[in-house]
Structure formats: C-alpha cells, structure tokens
N, C-alpha and C. Protein backbone atom coordinates (compact mmCIF):
# COMPACT_ATOMS: atom_id res chain seq x y z
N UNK A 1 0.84 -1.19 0.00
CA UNK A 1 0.00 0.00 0.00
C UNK A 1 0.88 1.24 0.00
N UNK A 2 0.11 2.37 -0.70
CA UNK A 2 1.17 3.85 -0.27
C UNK A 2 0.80 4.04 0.86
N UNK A 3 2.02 5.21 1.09
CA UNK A 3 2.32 5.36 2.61
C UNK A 3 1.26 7.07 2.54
N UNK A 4 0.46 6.95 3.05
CA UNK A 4 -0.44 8.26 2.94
C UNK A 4 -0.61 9.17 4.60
N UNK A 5 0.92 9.14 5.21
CA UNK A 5 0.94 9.54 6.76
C UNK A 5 1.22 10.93 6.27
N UNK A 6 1.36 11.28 4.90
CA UNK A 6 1.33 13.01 5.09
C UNK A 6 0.17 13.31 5.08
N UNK A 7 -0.99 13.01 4.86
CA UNK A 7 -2.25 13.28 4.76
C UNK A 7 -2.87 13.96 6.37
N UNK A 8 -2.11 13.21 7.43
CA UNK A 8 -2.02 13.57 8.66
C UNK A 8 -1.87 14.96 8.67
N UNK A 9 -1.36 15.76 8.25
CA UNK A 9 -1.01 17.16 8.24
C UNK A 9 -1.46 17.87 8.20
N UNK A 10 -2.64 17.72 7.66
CA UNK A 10 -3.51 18.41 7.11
C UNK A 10 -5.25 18.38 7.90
N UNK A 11 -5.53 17.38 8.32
CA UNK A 11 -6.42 16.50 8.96
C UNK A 11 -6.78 17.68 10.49
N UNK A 12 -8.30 18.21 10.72
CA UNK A 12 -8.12 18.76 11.65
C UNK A 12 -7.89 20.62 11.53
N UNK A 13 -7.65 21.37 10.44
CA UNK A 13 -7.31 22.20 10.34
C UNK A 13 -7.73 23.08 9.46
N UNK A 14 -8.34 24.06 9.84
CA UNK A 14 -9.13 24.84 8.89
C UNK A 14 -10.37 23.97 8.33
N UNK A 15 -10.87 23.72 8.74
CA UNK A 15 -12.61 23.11 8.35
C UNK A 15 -11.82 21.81 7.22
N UNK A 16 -10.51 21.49 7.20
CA UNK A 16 -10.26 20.72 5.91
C UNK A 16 -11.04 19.31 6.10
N UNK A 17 -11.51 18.85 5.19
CA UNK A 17 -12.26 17.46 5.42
C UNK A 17 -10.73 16.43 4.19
N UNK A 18 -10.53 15.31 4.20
CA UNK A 18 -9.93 14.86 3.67
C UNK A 18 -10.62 13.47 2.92
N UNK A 19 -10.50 13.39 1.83
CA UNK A 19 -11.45 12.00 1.40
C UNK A 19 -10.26 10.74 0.59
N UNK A 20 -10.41 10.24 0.91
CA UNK A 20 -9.27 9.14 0.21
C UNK A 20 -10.17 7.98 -0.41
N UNK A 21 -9.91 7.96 -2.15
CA UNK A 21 -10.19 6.75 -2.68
C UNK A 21 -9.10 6.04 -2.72
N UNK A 22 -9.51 4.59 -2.97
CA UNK A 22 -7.95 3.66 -2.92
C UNK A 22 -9.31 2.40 -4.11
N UNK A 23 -8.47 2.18 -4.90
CA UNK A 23 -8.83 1.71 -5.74
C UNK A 23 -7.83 -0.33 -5.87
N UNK A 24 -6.64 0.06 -4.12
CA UNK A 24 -6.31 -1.39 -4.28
C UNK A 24 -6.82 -2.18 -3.75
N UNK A 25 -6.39 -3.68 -3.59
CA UNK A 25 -7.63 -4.57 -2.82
C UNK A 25 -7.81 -4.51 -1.50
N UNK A 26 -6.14 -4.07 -0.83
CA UNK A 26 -6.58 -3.78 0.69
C UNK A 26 -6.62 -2.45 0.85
N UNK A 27 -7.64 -1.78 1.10
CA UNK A 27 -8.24 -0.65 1.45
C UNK A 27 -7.47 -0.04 2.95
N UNK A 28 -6.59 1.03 2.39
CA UNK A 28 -5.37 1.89 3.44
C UNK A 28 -6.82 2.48 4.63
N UNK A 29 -5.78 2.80 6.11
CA UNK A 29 -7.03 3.23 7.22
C UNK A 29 -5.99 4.37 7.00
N UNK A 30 -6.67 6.04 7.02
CA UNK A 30 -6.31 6.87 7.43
C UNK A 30 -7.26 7.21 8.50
N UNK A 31 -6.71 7.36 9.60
CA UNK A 31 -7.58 7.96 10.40
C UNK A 31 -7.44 9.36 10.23
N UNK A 32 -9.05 10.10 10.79
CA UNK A 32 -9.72 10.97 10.73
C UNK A 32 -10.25 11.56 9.24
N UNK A 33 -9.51 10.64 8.09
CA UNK A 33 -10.48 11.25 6.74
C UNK A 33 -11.36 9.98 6.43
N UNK A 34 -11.81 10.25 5.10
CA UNK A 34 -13.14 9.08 4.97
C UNK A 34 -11.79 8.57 3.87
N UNK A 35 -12.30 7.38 4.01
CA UNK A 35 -11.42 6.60 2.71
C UNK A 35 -12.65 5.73 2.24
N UNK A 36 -13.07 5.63 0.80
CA UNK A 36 -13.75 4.99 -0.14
C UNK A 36 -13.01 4.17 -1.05
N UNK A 37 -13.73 2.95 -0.88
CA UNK A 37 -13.10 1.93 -2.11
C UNK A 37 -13.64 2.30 -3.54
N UNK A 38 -13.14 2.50 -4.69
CA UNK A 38 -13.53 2.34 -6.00
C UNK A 38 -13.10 1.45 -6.56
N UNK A 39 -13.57 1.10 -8.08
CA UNK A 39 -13.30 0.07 -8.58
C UNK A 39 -12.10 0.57 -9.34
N UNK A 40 -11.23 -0.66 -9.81
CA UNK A 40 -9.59 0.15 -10.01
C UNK A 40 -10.14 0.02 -11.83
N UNK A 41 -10.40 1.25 -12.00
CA UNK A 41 -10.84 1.59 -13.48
C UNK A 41 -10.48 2.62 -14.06
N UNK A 42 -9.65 3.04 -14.90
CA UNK A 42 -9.51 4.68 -15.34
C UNK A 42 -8.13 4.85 -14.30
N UNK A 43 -7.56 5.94 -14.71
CA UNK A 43 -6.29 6.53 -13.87
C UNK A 43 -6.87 7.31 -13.18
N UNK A 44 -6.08 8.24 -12.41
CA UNK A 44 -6.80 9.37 -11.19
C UNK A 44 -7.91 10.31 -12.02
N UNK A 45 -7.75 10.57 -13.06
CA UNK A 45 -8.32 11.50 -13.59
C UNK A 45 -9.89 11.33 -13.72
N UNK A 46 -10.38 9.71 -13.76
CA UNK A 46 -11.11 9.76 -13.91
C UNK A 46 -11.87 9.27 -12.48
N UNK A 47 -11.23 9.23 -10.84
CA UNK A 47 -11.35 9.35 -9.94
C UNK A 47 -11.67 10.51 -9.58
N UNK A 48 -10.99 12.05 -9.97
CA UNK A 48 -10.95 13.10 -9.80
C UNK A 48 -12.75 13.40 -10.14
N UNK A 49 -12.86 13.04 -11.25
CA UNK A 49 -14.82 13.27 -12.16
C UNK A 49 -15.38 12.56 -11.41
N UNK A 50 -15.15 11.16 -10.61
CA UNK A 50 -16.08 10.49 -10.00
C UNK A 50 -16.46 10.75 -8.85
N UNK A 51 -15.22 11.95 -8.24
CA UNK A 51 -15.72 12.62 -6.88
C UNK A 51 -16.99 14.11 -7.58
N UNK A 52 -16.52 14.61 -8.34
CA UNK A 52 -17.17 15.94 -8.89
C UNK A 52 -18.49 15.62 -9.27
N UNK A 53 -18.57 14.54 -10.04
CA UNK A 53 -19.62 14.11 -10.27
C UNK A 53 -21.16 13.72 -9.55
N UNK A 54 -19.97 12.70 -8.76
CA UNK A 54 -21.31 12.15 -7.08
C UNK A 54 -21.35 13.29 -6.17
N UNK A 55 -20.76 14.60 -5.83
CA UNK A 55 -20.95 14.82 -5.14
C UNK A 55 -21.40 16.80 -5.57
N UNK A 56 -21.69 16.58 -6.72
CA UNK A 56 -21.53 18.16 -7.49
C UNK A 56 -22.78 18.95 -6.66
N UNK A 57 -23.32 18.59 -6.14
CA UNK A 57 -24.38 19.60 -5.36
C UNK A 57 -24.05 20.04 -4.45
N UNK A 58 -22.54 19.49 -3.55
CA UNK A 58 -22.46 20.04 -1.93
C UNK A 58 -20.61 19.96 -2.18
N UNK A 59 -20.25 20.24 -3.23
CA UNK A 59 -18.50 20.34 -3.11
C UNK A 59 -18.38 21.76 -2.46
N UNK A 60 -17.07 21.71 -2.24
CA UNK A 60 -16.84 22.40 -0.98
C UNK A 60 -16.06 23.46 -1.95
N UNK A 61 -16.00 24.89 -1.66
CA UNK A 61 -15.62 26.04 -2.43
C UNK A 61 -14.43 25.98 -3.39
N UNK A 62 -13.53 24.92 -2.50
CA UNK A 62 -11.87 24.58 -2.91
C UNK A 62 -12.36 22.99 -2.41
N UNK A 63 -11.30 22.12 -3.96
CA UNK A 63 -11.20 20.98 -3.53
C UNK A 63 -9.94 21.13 -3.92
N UNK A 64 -9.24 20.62 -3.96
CA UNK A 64 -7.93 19.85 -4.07
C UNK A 64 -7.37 18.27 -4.38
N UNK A 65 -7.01 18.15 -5.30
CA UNK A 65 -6.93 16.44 -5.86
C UNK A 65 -5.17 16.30 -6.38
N UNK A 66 -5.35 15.18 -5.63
CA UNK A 66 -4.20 14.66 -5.44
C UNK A 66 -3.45 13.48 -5.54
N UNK A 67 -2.33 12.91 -6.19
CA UNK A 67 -2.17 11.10 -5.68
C UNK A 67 -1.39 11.00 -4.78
N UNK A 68 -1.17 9.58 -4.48
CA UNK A 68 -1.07 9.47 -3.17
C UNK A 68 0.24 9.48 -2.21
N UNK A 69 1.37 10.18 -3.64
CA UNK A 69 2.98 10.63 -2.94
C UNK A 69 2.90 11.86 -2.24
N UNK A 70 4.09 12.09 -1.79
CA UNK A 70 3.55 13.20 -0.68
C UNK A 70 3.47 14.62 -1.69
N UNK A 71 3.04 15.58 -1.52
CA UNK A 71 3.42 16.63 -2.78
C UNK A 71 4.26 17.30 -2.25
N UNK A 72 4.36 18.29 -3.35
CA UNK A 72 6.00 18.88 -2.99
C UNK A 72 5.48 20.32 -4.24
N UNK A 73 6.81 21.30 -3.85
CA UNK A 73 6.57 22.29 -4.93
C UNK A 73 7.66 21.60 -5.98
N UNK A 74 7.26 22.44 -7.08
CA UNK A 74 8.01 22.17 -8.18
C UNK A 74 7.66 20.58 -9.16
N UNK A 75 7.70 20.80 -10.44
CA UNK A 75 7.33 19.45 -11.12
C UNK A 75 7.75 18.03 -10.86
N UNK A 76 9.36 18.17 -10.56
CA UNK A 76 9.99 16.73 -10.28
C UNK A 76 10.57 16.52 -9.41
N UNK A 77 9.68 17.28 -7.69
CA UNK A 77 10.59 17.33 -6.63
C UNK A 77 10.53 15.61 -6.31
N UNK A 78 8.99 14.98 -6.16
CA UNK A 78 9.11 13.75 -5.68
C UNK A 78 9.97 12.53 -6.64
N UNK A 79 10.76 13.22 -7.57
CA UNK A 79 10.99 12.19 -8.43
C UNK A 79 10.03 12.00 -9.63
N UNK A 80 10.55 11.20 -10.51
CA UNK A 80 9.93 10.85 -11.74
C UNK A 80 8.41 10.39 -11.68
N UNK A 81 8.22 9.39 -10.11
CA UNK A 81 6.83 9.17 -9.79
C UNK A 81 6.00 9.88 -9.45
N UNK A 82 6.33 11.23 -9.32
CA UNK A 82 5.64 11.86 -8.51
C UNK A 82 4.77 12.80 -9.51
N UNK A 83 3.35 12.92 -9.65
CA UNK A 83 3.13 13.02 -10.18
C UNK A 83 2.16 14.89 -10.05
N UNK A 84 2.80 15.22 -9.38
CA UNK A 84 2.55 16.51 -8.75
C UNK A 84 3.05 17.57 -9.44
C-alpha cells in the first residue's frame, strides 16, 4: 500500500475534510479522513470526475486532488513518480 501519513497534516485544520479513494484490494485506514473503495478503473483523472460528479451539489468552495505521494513544490521534486 502507499504510505499516505502526510495526509495527517492536514487533517483537523481549517474546516479541511480529507477524502481518500484507494482503488487497491486492501483498502489503506487513514484515520480521521473518509477513505472509499472504488473500482480500479480509469487513472486518477477519472477518480478526480467520480468525486465531482457524485458529489456536485455540496462540493466544498476549494477541492484539491491529489495522488497518493507526498506533494512537494516544483514538477519533479518527488521524483519521476511523482506526479505533482
């Protein structure tokens, strides 16, 4: 599984709510955000529409979407994987 303990950081602060899909078979626990299983279909992008989509009546002013390396500034801070 990725390691999603930066997500911690954030959790708790400023009204932020945090939602985590995981699309592998064992479903990661972050505590204090919601984590949802999806079906592993499409790349993030089309994870990104499946939150906008189900939830387009009550999204929150700012969302923010993300995968699941830690982010960083700049294009290739996390490395080549990083897809930030």
């Amino acid at each position: 599984a990725e390691d999603l303990s930066w997500v911690s950081r954030y959790l708790g602060k400023d009204n932020i709510d945090v939602t985590v899909y995981s699309k592998a078979d064992d479903i990661p626990e972050v505590a204090g955000a919601l984590v949802l299983p999806l079906a592993n279909f499409g790349r993030e992008s089309h994870t990104y529409l499946h939150h906008i989509v189900h939830n387009y009546d009550c999204l929150a002013d700012w969302n923010v979407f993300s995968q699941a390396t830690t982010p960083g500034w700049g294009y290739l801070v996390g490395g080549s994987n990083n897809g930030h």
